[in-house]
PDB file of N, CA and C in Angstrom:
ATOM      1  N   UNK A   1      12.493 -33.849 -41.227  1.00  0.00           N
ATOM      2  CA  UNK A   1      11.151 -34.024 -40.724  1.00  0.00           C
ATOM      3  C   UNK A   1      10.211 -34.236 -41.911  1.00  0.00           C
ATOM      4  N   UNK A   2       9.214 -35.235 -42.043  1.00  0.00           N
ATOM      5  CA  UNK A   2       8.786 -35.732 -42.878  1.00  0.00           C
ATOM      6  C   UNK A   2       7.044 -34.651 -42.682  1.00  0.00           C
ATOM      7  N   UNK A   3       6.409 -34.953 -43.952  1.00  0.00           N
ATOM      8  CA  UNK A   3       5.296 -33.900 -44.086  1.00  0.00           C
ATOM      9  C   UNK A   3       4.039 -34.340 -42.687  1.00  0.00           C
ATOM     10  N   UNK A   4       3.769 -35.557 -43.052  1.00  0.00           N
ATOM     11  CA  UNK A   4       3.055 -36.193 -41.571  1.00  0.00           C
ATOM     12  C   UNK A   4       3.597 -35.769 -40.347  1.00  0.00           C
ATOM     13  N   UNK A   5       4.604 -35.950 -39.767  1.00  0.00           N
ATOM     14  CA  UNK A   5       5.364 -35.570 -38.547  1.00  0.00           C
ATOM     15  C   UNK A   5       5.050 -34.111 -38.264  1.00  0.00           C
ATOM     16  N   UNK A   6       5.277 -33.302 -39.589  1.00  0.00           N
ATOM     17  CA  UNK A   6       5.137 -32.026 -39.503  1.00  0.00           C
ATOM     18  C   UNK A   6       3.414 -31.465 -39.139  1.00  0.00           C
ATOM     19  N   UNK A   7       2.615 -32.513 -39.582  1.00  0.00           N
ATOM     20  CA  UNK A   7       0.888 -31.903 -39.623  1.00  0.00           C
ATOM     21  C   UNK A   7       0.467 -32.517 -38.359  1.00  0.00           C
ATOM     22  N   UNK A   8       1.353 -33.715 -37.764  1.00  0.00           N
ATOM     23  CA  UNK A   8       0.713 -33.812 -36.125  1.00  0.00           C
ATOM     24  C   UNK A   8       1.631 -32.634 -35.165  1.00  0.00           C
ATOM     25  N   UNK A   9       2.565 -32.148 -35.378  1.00  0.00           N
ATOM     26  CA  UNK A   9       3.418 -31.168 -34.574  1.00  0.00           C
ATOM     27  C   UNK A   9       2.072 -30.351 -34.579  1.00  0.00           C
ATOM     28  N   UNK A  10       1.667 -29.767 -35.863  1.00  0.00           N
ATOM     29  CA  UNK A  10       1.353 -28.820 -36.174  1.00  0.00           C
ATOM     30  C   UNK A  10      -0.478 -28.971 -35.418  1.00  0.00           C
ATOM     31  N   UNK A  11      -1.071 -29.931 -35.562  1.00  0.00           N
ATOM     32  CA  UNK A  11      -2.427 -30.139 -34.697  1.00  0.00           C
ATOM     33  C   UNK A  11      -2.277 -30.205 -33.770  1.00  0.00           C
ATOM     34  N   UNK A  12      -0.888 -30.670 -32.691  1.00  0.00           N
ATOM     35  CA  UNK A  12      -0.794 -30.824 -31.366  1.00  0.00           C
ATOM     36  C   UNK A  12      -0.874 -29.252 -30.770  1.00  0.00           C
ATOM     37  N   UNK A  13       0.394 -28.620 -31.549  1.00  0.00           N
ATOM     38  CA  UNK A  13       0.313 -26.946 -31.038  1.00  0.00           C
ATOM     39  C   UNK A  13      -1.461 -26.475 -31.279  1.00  0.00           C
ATOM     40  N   UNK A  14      -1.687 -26.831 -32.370  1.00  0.00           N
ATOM     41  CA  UNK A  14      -3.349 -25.881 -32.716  1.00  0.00           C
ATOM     42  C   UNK A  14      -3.829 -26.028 -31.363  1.00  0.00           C
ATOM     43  N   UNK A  15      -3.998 -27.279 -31.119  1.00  0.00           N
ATOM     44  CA  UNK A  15      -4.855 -28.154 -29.941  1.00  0.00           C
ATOM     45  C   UNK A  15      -4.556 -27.579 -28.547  1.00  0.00           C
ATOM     46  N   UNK A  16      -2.545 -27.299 -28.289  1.00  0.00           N
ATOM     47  CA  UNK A  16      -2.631 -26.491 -27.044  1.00  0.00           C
ATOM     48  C   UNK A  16      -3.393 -25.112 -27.064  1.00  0.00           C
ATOM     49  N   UNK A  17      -2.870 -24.461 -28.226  1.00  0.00           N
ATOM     50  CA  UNK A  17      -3.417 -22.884 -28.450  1.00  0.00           C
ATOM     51  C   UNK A  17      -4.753 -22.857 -28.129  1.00  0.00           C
ATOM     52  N   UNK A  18      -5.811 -23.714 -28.724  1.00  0.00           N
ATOM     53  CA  UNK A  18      -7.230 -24.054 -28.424  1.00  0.00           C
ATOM     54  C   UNK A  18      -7.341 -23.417 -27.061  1.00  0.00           C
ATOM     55  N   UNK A  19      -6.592 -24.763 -26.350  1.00  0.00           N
ATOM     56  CA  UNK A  19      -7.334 -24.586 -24.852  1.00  0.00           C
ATOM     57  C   UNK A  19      -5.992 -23.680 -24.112  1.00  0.00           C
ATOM     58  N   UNK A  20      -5.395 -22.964 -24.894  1.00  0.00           N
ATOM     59  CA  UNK A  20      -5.306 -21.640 -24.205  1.00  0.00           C
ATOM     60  C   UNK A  20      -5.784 -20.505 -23.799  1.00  0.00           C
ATOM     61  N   UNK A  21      -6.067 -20.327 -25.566  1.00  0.00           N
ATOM     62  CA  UNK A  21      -7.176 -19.568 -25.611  1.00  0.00           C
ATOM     63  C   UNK A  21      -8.726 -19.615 -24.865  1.00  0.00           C
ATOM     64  N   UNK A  22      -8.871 -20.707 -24.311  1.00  0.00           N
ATOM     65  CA  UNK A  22     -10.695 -21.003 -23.710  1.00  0.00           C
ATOM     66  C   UNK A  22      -9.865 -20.545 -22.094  1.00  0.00           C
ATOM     67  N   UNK A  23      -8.991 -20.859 -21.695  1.00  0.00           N
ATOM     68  CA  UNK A  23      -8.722 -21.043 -20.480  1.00  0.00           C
ATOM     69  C   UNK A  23      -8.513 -19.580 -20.223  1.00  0.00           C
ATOM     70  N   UNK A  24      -7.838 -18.580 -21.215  1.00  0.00           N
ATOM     71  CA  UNK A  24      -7.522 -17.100 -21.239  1.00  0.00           C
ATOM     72  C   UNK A  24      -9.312 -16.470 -21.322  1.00  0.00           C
ATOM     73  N   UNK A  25     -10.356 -17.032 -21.663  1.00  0.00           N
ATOM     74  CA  UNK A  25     -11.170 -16.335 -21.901  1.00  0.00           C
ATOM     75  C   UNK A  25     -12.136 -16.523 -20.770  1.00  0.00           C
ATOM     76  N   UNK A  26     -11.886 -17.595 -20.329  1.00  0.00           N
ATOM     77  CA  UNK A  26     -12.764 -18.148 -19.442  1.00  0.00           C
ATOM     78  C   UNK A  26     -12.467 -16.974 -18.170  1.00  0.00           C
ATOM     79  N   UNK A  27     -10.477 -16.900 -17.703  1.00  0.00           N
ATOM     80  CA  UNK A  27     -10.311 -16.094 -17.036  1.00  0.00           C
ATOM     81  C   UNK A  27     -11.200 -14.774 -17.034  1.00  0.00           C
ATOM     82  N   UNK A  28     -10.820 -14.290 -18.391  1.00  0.00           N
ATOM     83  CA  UNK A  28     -11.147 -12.456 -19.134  1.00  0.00           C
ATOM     84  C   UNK A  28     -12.802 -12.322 -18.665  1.00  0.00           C
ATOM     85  N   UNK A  29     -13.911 -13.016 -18.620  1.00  0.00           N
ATOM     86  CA  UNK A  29     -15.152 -13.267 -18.126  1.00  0.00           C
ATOM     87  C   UNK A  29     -15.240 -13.183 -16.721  1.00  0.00           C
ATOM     88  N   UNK A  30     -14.623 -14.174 -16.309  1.00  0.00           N
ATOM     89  CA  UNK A  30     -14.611 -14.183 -14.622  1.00  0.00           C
ATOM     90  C   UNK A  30     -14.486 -12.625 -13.748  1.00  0.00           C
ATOM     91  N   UNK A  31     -12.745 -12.759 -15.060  1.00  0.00           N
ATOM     92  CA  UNK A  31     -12.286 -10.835 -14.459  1.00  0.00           C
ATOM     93  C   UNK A  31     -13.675  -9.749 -15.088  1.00  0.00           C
ATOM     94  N   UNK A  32     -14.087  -9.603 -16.064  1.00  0.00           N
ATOM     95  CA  UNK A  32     -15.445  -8.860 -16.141  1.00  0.00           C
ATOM     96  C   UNK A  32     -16.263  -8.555 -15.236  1.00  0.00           C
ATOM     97  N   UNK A  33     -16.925 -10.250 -14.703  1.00  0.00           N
ATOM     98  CA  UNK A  33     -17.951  -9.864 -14.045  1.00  0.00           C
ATOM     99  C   UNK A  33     -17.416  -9.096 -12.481  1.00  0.00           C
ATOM    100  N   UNK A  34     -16.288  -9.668 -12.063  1.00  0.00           N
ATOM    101  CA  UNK A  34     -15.698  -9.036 -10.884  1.00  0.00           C
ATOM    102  C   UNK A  34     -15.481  -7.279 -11.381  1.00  0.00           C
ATOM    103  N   UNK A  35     -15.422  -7.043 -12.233  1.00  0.00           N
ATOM    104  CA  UNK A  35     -14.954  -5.594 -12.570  1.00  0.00           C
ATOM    105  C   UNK A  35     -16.432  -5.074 -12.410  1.00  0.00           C
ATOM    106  N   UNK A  36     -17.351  -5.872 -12.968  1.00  0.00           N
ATOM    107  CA  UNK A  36     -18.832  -4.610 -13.028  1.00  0.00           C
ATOM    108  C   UNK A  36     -19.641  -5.031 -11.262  1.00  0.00           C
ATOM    109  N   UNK A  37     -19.000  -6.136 -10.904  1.00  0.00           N
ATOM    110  CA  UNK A  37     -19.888  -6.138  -9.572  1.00  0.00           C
ATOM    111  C   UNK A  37     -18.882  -5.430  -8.686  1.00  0.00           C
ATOM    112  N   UNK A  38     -17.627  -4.959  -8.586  1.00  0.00           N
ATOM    113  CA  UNK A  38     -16.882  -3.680  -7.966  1.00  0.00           C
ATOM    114  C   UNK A  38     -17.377  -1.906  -8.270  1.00  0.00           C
ATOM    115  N   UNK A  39     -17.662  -2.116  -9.489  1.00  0.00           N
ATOM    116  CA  UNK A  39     -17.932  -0.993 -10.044  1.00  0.00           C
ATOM    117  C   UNK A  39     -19.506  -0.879  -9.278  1.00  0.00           C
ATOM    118  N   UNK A  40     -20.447  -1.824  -9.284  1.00  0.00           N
ATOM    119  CA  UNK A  40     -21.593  -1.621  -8.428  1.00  0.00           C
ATOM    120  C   UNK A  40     -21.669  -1.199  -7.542  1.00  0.00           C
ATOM    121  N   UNK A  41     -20.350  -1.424  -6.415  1.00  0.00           N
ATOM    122  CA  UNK A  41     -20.356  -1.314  -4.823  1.00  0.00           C
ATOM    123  C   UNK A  41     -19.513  -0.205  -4.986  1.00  0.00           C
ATOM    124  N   UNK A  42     -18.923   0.500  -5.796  1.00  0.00           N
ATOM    125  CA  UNK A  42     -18.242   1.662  -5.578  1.00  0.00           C
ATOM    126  C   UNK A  42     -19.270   2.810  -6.018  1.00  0.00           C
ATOM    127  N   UNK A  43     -20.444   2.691  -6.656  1.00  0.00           N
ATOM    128  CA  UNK A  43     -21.170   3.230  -6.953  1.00  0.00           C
ATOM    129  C   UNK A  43     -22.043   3.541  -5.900  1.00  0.00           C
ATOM    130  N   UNK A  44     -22.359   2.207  -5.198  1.00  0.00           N
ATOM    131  CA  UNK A  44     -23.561   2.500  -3.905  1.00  0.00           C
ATOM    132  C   UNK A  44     -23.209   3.099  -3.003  1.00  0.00           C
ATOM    133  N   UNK A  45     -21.197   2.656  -2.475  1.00  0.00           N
ATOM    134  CA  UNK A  45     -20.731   3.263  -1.356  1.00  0.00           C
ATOM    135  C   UNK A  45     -20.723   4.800  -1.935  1.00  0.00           C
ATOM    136  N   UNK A  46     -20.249   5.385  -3.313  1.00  0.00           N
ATOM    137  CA  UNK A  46     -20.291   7.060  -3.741  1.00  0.00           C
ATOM    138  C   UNK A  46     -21.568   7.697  -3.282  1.00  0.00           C
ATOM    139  N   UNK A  47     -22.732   6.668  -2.963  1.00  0.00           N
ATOM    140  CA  UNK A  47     -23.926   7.713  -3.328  1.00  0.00           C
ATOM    141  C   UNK A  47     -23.939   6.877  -1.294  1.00  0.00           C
ATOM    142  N   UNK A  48     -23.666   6.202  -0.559  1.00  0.00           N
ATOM    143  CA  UNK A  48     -23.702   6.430   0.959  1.00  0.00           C
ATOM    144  C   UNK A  48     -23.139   7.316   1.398  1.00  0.00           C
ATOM    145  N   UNK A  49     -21.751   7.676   0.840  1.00  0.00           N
ATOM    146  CA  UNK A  49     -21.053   8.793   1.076  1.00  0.00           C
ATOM    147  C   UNK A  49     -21.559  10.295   1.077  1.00  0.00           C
ATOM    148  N   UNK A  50     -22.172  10.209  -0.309  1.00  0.00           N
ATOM    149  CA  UNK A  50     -23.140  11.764  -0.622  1.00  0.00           C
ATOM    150  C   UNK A  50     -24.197  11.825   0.563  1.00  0.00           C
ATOM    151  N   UNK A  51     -24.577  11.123   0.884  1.00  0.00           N
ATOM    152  CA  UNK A  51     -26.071  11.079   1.755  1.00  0.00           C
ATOM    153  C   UNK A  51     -25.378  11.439   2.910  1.00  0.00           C
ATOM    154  N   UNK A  52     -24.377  11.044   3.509  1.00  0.00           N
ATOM    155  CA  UNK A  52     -23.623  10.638   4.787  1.00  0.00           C
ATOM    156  C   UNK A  52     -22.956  12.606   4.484  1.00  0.00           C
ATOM    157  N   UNK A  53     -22.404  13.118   3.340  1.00  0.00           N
ATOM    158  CA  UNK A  53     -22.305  14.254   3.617  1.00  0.00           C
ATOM    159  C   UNK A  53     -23.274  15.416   3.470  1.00  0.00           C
ATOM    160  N   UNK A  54     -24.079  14.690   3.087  1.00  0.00           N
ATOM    161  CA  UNK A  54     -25.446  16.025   2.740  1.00  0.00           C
ATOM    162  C   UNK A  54     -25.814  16.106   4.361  1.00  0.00           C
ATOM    163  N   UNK A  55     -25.753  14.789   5.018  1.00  0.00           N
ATOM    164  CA  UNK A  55     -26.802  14.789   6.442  1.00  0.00           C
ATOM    165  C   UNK A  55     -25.648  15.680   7.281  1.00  0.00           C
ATOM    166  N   UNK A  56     -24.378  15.455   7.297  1.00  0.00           N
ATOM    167  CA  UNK A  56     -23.563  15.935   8.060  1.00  0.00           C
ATOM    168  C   UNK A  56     -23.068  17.626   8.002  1.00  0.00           C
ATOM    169  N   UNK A  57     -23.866  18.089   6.656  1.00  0.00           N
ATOM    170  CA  UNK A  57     -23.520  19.564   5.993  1.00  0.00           C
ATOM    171  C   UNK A  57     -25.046  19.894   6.773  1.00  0.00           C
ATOM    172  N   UNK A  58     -25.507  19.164   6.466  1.00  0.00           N
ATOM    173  CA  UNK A  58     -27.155  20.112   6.605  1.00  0.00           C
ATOM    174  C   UNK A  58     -27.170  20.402   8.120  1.00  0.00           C
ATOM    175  N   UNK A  59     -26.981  19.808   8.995  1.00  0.00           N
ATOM    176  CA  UNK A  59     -26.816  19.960  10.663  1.00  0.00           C
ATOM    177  C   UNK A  59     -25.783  20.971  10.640  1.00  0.00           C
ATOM    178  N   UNK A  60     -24.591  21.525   9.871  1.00  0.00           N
ATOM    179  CA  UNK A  60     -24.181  22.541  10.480  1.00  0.00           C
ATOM    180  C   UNK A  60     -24.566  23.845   9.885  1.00  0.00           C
ATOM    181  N   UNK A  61     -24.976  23.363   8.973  1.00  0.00           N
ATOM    182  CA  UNK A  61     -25.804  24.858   8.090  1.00  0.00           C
ATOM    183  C   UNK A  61     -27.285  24.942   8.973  1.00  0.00           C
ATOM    184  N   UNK A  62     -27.535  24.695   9.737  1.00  0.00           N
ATOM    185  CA  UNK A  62     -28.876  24.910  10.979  1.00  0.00           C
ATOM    186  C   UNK A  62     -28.374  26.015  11.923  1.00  0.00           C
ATOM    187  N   UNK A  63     -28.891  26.922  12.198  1.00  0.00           N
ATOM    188  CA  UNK A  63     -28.755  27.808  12.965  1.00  0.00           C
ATOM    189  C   UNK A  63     -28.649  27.278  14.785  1.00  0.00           C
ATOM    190  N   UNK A  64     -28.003  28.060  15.549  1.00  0.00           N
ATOM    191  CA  UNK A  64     -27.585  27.496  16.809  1.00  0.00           C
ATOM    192  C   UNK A  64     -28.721  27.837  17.704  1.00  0.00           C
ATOM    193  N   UNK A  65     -28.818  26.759  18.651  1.00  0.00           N
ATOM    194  CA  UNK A  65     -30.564  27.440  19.558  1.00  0.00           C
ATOM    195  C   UNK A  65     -30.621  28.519  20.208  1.00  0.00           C
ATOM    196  N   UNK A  66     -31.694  29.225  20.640  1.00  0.00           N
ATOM    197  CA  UNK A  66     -31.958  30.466  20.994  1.00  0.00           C
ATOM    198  C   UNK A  66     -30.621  30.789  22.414  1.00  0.00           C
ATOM    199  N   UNK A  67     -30.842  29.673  23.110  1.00  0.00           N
ATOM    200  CA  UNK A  67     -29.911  29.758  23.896  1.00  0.00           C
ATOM    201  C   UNK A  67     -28.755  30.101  24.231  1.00  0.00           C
ATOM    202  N   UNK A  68     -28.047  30.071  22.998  1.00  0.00           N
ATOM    203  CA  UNK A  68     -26.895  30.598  22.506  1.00  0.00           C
ATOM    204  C   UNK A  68     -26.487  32.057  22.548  1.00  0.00           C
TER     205      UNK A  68
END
C-alpha cells in the first residue's frame, strides 16, 4: 500500500468517524432533553400525589359527626 492510498483510507475513516460522532451526539441531546422533560412530569405527578395524600389524610384525621 502506497503512502497516498494510505492518507485517503485514512480521511475516508476520519470522515466516517466525523459523522458518527455528530449522529451519536445529536442522539445524546435528543436523549437529554427527553430525560429533563420526564424528570419534570415525575416531579409534578410527586407533588399531585402529596396533595392527593395530604387531602385524603386530612378527612380522616377530622373527627366523626355528633351523630355518631
Amino acid at each position: 500500500m502506497n503512502v497516498e492510498s494510505r492518507i485517503a483510507d485514512l480521511e475516508a475513516r476520519l470522515a466516517f468517524q466525523d459523522d458518527t460522532i455528530q449522529t451519536l451526539n445529536d442522539v445524546l441531546v435528543e436523549q437529554r432533553r427527553l430525560v429533563d422533560r420526564m424528570q419534570l412530569q415525575l416531579q409534578a405527578l410527586a407533588r399531585r400525589l402529596e396533595e392527593m395524600q395530604s387531602s385524603i389524610g386530612g378527612e380522616e384525621d377530622e373527627a366523626p359527626p355528633p351523630h355518631y
